[in-house]
N, C-alpha and C. Protein backbone atom coordinates (compact mmCIF):
# COMPACT_ATOMS: atom_id res chain seq x y z
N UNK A 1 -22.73 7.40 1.62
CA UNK A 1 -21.42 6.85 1.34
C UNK A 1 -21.60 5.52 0.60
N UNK A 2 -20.68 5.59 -0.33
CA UNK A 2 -20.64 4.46 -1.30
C UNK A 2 -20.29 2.97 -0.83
N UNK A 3 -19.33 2.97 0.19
CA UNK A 3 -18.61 1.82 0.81
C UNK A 3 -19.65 1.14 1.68
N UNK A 4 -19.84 -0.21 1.54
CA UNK A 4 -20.89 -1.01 2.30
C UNK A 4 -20.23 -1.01 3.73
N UNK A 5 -20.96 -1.94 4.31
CA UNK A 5 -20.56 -1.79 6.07
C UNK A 5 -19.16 -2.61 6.28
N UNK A 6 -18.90 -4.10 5.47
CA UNK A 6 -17.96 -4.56 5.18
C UNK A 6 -16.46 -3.61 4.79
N UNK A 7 -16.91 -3.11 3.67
CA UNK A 7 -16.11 -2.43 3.33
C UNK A 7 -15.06 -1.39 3.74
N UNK A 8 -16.35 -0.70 4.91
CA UNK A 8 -16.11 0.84 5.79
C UNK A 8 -14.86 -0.54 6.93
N UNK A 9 -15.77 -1.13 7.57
CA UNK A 9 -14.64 -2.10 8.60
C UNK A 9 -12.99 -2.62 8.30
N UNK A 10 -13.27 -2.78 6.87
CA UNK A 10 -11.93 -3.44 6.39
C UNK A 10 -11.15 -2.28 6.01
N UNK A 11 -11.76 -0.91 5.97
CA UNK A 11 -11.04 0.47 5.97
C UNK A 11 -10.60 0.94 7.08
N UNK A 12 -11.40 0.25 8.25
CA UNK A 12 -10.89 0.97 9.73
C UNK A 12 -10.18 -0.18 9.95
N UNK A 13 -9.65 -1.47 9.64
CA UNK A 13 -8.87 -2.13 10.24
C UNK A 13 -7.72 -1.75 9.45
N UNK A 14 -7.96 -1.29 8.05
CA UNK A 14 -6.37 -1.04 7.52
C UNK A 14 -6.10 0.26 8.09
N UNK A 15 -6.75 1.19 8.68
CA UNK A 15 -6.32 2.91 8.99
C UNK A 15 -5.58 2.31 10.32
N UNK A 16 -5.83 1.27 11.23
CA UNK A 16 -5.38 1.04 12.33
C UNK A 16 -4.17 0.14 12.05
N UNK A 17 -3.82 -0.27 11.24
CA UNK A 17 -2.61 -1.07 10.63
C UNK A 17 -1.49 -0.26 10.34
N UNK A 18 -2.08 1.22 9.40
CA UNK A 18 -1.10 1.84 8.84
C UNK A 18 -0.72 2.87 9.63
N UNK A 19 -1.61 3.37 10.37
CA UNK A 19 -2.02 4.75 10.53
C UNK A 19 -0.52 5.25 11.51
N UNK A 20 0.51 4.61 12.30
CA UNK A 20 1.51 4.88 12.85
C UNK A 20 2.47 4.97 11.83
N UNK A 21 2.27 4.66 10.51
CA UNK A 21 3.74 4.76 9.73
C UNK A 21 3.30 6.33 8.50
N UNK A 22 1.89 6.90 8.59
CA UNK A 22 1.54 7.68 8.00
C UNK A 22 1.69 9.32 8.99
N UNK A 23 2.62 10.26 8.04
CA UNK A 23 2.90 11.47 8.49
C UNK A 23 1.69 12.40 8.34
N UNK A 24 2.05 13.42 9.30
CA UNK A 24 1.18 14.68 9.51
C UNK A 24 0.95 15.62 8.44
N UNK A 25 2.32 15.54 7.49
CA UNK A 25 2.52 16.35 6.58
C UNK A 25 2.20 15.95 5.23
N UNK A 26 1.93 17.01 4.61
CA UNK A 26 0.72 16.62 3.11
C UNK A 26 2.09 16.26 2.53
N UNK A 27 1.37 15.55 0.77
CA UNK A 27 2.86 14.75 0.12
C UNK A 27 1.71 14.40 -1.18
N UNK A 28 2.54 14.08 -1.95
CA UNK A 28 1.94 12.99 -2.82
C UNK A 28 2.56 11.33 -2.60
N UNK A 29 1.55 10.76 -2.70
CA UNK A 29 2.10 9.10 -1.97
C UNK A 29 1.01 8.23 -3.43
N UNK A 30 1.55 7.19 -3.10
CA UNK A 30 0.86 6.37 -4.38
C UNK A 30 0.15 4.70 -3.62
N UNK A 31 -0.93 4.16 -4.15
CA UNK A 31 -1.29 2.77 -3.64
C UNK A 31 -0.99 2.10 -4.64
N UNK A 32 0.32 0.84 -4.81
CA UNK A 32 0.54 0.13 -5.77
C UNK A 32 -0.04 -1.22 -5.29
N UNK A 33 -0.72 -1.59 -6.43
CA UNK A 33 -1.42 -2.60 -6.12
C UNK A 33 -2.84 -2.38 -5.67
N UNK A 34 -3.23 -1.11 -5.82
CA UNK A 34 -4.53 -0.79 -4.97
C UNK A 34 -5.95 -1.55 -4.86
N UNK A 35 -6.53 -2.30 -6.03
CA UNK A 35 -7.58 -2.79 -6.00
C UNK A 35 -8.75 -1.77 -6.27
N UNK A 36 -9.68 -2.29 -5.21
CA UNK A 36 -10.76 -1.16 -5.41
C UNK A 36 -10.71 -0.39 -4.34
N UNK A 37 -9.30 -0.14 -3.68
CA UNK A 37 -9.37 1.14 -2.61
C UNK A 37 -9.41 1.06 -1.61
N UNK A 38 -9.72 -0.19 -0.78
CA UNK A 38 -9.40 -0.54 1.00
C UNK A 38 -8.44 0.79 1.10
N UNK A 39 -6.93 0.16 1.35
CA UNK A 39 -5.81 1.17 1.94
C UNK A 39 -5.98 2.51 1.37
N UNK A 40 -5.67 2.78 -0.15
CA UNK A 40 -6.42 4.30 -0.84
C UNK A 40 -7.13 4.83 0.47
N UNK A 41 -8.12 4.25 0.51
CA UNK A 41 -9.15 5.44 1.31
C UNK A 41 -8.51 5.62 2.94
N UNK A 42 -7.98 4.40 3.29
CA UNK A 42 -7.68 4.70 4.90
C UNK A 42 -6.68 5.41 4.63
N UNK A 43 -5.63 5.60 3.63
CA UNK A 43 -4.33 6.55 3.46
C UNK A 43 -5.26 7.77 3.34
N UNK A 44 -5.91 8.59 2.30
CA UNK A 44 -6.81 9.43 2.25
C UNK A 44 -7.07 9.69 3.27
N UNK A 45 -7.95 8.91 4.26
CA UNK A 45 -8.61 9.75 5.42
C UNK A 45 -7.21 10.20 6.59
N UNK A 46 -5.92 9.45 6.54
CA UNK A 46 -4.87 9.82 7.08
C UNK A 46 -4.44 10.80 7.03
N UNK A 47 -4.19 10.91 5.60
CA UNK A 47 -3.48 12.54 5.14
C UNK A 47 -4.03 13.33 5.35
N UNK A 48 -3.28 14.69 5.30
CA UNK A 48 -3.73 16.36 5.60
C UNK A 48 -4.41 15.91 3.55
N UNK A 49 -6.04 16.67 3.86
CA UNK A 49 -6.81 16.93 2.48
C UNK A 49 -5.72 17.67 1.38
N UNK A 50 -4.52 18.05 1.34
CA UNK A 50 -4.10 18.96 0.67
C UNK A 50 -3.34 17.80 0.33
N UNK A 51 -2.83 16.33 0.26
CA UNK A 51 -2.35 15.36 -0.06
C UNK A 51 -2.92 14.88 -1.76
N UNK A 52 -1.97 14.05 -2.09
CA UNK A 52 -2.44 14.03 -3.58
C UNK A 52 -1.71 12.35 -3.73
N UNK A 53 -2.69 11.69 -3.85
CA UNK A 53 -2.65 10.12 -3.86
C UNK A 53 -2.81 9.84 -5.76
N UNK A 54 -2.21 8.49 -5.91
CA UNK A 54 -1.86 7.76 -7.17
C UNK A 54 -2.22 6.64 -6.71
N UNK A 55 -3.43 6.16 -7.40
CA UNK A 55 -3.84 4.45 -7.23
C UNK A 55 -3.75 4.03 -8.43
N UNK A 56 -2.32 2.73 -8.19
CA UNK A 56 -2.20 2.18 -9.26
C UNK A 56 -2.41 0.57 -9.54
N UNK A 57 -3.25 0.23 -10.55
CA UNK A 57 -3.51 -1.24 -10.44
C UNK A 57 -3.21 -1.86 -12.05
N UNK A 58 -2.97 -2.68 -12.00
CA UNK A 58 -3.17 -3.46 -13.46
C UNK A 58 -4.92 -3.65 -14.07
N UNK A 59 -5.30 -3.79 -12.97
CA UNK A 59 -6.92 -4.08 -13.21
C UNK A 59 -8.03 -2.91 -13.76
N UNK A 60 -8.09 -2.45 -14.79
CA UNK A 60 -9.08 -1.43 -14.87
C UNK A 60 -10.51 -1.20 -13.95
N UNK A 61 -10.89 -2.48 -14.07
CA UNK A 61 -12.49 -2.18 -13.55
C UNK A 61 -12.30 -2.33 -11.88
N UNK A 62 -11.28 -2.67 -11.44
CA UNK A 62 -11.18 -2.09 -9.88
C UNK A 62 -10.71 -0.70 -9.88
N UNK A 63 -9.87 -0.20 -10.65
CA UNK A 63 -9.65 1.64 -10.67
C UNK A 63 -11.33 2.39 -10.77
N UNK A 64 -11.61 1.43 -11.82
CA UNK A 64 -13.13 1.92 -12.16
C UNK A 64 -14.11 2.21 -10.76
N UNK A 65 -13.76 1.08 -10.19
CA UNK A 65 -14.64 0.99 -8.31
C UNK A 65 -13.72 1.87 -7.53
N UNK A 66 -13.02 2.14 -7.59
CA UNK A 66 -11.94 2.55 -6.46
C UNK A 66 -12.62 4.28 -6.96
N UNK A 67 -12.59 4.78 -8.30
CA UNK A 67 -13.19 6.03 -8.85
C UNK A 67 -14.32 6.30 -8.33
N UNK A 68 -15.44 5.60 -8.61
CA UNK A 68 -17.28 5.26 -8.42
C UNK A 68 -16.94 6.04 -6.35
N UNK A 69 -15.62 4.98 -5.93
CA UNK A 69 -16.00 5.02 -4.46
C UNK A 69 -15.86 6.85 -3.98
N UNK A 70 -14.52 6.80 -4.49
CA UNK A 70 -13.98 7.96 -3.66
C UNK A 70 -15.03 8.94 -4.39
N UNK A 71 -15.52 9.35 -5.47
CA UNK A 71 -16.61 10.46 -5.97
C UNK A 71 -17.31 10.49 -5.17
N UNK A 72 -18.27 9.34 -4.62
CA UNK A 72 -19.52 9.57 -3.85
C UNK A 72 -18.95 9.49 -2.19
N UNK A 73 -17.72 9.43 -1.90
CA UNK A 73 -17.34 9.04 -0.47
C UNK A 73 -16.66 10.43 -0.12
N UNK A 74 -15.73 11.04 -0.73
CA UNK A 74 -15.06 11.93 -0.54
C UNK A 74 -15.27 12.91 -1.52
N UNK A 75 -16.02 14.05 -1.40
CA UNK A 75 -16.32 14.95 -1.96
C UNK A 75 -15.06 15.80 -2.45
N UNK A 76 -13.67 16.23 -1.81
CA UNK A 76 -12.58 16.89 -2.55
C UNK A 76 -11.28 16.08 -2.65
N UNK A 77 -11.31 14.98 -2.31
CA UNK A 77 -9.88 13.65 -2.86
C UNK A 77 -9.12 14.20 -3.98
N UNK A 78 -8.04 14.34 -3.85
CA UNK A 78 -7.21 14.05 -4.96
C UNK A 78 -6.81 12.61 -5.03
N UNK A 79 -7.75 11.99 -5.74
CA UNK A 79 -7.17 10.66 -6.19
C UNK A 79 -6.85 10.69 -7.58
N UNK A 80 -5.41 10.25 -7.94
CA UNK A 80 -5.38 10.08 -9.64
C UNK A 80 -5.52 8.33 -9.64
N UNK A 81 -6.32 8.08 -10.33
CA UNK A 81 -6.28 6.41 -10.90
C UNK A 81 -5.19 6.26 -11.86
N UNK A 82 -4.61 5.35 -12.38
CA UNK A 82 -3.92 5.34 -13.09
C UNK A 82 -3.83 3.66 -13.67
N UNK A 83 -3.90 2.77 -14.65
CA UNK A 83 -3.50 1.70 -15.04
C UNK A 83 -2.17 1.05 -14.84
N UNK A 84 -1.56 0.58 -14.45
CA UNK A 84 0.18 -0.04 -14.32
C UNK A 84 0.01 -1.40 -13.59
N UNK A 85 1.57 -1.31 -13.93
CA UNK A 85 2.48 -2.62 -13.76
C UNK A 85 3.42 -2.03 -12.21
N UNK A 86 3.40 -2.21 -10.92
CA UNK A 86 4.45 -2.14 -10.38
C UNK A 86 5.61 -2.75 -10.43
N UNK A 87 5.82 -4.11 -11.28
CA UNK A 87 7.17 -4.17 -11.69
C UNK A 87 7.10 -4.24 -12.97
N UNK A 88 6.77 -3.12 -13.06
CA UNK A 88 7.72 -2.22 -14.27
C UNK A 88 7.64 -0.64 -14.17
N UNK A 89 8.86 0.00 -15.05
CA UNK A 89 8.46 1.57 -14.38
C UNK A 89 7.50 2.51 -14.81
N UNK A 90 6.72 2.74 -13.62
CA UNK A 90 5.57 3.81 -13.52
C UNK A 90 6.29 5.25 -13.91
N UNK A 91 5.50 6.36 -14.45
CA UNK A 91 5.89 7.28 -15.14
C UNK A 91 5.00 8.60 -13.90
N UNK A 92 5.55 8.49 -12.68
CA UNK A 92 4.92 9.24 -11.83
C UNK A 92 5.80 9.93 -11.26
N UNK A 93 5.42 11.25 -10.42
CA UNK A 93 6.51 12.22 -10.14
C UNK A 93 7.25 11.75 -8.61
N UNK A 94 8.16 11.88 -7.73
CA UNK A 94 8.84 12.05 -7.38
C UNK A 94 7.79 11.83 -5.82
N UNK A 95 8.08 11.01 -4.79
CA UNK A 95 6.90 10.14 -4.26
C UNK A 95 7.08 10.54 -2.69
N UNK A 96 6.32 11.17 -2.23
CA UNK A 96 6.67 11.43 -0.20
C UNK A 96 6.60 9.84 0.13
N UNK A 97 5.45 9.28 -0.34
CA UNK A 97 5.04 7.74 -0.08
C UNK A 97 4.69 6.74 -0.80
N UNK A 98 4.63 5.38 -0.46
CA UNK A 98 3.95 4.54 -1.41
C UNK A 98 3.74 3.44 -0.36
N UNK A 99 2.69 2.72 -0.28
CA UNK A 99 1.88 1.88 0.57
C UNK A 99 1.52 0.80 -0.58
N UNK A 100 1.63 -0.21 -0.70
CA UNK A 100 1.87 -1.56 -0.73
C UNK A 100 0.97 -2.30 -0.35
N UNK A 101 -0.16 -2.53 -0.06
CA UNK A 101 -1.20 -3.60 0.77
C UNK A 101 -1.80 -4.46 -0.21
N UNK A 102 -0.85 -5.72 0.30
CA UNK A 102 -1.56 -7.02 -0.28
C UNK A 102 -1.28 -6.77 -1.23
N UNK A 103 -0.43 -6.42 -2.40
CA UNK A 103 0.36 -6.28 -3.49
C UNK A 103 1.50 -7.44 -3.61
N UNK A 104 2.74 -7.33 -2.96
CA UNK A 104 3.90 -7.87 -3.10
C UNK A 104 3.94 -9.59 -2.93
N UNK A 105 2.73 -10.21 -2.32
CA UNK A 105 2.82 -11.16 -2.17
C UNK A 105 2.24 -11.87 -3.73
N UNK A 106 2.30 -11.48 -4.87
CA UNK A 106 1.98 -11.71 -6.45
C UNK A 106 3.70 -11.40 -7.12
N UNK A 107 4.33 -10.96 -6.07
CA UNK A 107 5.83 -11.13 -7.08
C UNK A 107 6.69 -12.06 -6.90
N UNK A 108 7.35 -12.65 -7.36
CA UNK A 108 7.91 -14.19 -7.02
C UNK A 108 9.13 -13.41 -6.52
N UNK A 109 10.01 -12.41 -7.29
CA UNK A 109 11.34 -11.93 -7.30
C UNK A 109 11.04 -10.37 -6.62
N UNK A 110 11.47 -10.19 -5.46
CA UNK A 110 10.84 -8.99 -4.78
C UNK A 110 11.74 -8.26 -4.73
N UNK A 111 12.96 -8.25 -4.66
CA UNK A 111 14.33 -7.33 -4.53
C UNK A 111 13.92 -6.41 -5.85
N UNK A 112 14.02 -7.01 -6.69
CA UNK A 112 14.35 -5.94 -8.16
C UNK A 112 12.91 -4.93 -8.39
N UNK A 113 12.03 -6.00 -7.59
CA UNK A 113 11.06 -5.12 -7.84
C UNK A 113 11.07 -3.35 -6.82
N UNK A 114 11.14 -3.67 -5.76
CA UNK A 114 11.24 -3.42 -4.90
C UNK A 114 12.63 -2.18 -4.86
N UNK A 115 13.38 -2.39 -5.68
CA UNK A 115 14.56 -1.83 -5.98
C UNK A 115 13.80 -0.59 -7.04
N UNK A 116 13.27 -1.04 -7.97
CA UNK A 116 12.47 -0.28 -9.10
C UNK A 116 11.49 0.71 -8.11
N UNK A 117 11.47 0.48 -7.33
CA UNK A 117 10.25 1.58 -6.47
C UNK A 117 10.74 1.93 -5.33
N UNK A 118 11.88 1.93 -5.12
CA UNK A 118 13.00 2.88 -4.72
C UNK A 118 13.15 4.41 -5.14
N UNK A 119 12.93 3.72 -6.60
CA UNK A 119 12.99 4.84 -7.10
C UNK A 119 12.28 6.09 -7.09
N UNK A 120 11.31 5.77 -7.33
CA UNK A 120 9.94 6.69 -7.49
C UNK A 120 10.25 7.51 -5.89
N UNK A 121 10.57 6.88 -4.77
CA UNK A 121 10.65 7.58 -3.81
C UNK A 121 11.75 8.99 -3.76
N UNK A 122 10.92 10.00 -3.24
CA UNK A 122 12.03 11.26 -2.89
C UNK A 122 12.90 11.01 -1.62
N UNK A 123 14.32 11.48 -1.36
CA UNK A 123 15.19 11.18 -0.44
C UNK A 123 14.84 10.55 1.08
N UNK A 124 13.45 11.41 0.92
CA UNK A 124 12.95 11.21 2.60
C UNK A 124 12.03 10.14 2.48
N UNK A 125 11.74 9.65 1.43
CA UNK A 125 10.30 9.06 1.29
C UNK A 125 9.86 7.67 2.06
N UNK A 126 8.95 7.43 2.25
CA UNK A 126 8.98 5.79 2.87
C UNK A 126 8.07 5.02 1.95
N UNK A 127 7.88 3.78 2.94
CA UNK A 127 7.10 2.84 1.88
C UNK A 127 7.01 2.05 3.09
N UNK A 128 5.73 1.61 3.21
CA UNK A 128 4.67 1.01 3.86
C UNK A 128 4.20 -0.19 3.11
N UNK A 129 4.77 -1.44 3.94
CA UNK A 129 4.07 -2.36 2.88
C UNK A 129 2.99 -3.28 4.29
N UNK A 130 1.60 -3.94 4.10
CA UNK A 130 1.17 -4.83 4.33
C UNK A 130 1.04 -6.08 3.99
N UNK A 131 1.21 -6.58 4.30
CA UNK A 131 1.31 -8.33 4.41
C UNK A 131 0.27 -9.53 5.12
N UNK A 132 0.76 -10.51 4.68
CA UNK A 132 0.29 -11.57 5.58
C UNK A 132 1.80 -12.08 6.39
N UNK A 133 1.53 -12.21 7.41
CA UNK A 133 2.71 -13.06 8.17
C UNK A 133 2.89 -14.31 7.89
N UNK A 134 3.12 -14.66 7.48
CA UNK A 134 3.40 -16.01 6.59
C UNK A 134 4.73 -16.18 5.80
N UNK A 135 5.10 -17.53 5.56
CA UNK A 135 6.15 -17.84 4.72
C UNK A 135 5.56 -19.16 3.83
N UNK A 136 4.38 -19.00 3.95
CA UNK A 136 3.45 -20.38 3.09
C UNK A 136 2.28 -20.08 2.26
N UNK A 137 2.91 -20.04 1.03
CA UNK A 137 1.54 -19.25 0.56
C UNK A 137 0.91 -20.39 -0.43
N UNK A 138 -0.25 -20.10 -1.03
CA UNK A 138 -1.56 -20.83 -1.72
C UNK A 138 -1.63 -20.09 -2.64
N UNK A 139 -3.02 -20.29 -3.41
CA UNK A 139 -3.48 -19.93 -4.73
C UNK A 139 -3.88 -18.25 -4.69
N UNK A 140 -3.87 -18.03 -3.48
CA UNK A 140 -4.77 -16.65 -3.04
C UNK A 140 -3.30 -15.69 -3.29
N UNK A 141 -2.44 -15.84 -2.18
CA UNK A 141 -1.00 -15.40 -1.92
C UNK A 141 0.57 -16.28 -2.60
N UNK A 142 0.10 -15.97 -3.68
CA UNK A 142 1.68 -17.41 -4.18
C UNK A 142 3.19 -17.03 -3.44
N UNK A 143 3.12 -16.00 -3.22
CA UNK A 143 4.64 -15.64 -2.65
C UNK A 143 4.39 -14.84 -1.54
N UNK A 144 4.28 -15.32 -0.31
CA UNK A 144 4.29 -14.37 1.04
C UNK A 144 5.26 -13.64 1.02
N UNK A 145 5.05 -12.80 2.08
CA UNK A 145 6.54 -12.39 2.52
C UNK A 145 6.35 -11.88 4.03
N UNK A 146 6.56 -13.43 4.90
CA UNK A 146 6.45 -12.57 6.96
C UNK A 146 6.92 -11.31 6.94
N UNK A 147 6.88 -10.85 7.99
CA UNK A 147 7.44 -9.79 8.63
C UNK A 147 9.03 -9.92 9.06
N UNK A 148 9.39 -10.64 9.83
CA UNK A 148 10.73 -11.57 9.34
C UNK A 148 11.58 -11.21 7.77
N UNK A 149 10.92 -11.89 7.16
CA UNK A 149 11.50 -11.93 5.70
C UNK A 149 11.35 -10.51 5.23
N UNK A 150 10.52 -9.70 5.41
CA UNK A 150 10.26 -7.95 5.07
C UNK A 150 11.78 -7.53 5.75
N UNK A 151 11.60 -7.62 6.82
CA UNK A 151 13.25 -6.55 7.49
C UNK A 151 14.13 -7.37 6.94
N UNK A 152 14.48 -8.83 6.72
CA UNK A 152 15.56 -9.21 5.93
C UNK A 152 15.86 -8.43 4.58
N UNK A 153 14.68 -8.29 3.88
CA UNK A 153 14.71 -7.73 2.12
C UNK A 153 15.01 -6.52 2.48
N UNK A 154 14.32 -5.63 3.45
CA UNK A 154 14.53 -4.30 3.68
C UNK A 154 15.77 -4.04 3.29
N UNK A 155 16.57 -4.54 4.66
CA UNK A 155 17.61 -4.51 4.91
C UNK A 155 18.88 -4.51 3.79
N UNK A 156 18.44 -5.84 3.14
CA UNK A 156 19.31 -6.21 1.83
C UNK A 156 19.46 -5.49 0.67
N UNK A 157 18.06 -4.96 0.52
CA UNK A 157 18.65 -3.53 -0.82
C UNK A 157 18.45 -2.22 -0.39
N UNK A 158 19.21 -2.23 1.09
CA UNK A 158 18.93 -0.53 1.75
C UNK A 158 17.99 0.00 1.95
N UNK A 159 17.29 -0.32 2.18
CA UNK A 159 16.25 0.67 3.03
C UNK A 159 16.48 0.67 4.18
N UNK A 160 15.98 1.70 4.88
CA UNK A 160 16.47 2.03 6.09
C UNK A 160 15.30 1.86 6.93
N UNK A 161 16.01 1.66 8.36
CA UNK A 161 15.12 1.96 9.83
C UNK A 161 13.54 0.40 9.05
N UNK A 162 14.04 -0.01 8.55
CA UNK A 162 12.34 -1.00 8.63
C UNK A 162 12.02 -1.58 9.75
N UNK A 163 11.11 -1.40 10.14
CA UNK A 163 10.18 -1.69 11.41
C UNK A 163 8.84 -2.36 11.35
N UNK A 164 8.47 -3.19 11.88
CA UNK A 164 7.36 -3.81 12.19
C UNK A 164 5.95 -2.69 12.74
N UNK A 165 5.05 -1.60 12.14
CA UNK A 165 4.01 -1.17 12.58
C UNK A 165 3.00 -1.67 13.78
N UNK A 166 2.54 -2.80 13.04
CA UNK A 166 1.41 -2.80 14.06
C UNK A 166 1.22 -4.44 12.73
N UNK A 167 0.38 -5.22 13.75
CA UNK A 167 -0.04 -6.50 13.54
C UNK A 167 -1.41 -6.76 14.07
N UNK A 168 -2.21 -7.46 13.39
CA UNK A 168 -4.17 -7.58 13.47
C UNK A 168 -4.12 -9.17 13.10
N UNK A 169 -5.03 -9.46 13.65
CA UNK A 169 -5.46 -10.87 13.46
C UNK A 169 -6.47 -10.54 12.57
N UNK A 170 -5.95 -11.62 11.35
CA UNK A 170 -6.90 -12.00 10.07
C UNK A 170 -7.64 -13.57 10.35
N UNK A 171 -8.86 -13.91 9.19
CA UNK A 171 -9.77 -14.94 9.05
C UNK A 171 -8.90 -15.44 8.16
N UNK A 172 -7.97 -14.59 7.46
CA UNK A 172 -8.02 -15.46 6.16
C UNK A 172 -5.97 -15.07 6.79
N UNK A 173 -5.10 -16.50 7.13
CA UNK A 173 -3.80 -16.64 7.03
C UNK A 173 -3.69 -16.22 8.05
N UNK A 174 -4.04 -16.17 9.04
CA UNK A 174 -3.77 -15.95 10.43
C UNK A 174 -3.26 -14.42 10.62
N UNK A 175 -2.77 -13.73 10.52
CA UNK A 175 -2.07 -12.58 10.75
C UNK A 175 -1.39 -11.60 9.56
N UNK A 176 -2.37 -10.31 10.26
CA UNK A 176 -1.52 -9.52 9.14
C UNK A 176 -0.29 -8.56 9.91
N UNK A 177 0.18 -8.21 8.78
CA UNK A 177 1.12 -6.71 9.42
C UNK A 177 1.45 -5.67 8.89
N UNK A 178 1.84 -4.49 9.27
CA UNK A 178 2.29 -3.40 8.21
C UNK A 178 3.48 -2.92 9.05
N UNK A 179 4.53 -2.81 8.00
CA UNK A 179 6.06 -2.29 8.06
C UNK A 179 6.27 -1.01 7.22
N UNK A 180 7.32 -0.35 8.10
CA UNK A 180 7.71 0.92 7.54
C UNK A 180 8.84 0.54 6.91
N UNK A 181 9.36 1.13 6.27
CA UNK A 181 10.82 1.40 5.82
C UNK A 181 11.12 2.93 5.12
N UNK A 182 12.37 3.34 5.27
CA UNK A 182 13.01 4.43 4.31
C UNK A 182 13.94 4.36 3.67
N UNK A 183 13.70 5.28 2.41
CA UNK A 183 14.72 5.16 1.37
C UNK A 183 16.24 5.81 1.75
């Protein structure tokens, strides 16, 4: 396996973050914001194998790692890589899911964005975002968004039922969390 020991850990702390807001049933779901694949792979090892994931980043040469990983890690993945902008519109089909980790805290204006990837979701669909719990962010995180402030936004451009998942103590900002919501 391609993923160092670091790597594999920061995959089992995100599978234990998400893993209550992720269904039984196969889908296509997307990682906006993905990087080089932390959440990707813990969503992956979540889903029924017959699932069909979209990792989307602005960054090429992390799609590039996130590719390298899942080839030598997961022998039948449907992972599509893909290049994008999450605020702006992605040209992808019709979404069971979309998971969010450590993405949203790079958008200053989160409603519209957030509104724009509404869309992509099918009637039932959800969206899983992770965070830092925070309302103070730095050079790392310019725009937090607590858990607090998540069910406020939820709330404000309709999404439904948002809930607080599950919460882990981080090194870096004291606390993370992952929230559900539906469209």
């Amino acid at each position: 396996m391609i993923w160092s020991e670091r790597e594999a850990r920061r995959i089992e702390k995100a599978r234990i973050l998400i893993r209550s807001g992720v269904p039984d049933a196969a889908g296509v779901w997307a990682d906006l914001g993905c990087g080089e694949g932390i959440f990707t792979s813990a969503l992956y090892t979540l889903l029924p194998v017959t699932s069909e994931i979209y990792a989307i980043d602005r960054d090429r040469k992390s799609l590039q790692s996130l590719a390298r990983n899942f080839a030598e890690s997961y022998a039948n993945a449907t992972v599509l890589t893909r290049a994008g902008d999450f605020t702006r519109p992605l040209d992808l089909p019709l979404l069971d899911g979309i998971i969010m980790a450590n993405s949203l805290h790079f958008v200053r204006d989160k409603a519209p964005t957030l509104d724009l990837i509404k869309k992509l979701l099918k009637p039932t669909g959800r969206l899983i975002v992770v965070e830092y719990n925070t309302d103070r962010g730095n050079s790392a995180v310019p725009y937090p968004l607590s858990d607090t402030a998540f069910l406020k936004l939820a709330q404000s451009i309709g999404l439904r039922d948002a809930q607080i998942l599950n919460r882990i103590p981080s090194s870096f900002l004291g606390e993370m969390y992952a929230a559900l919501s539906f469209v």
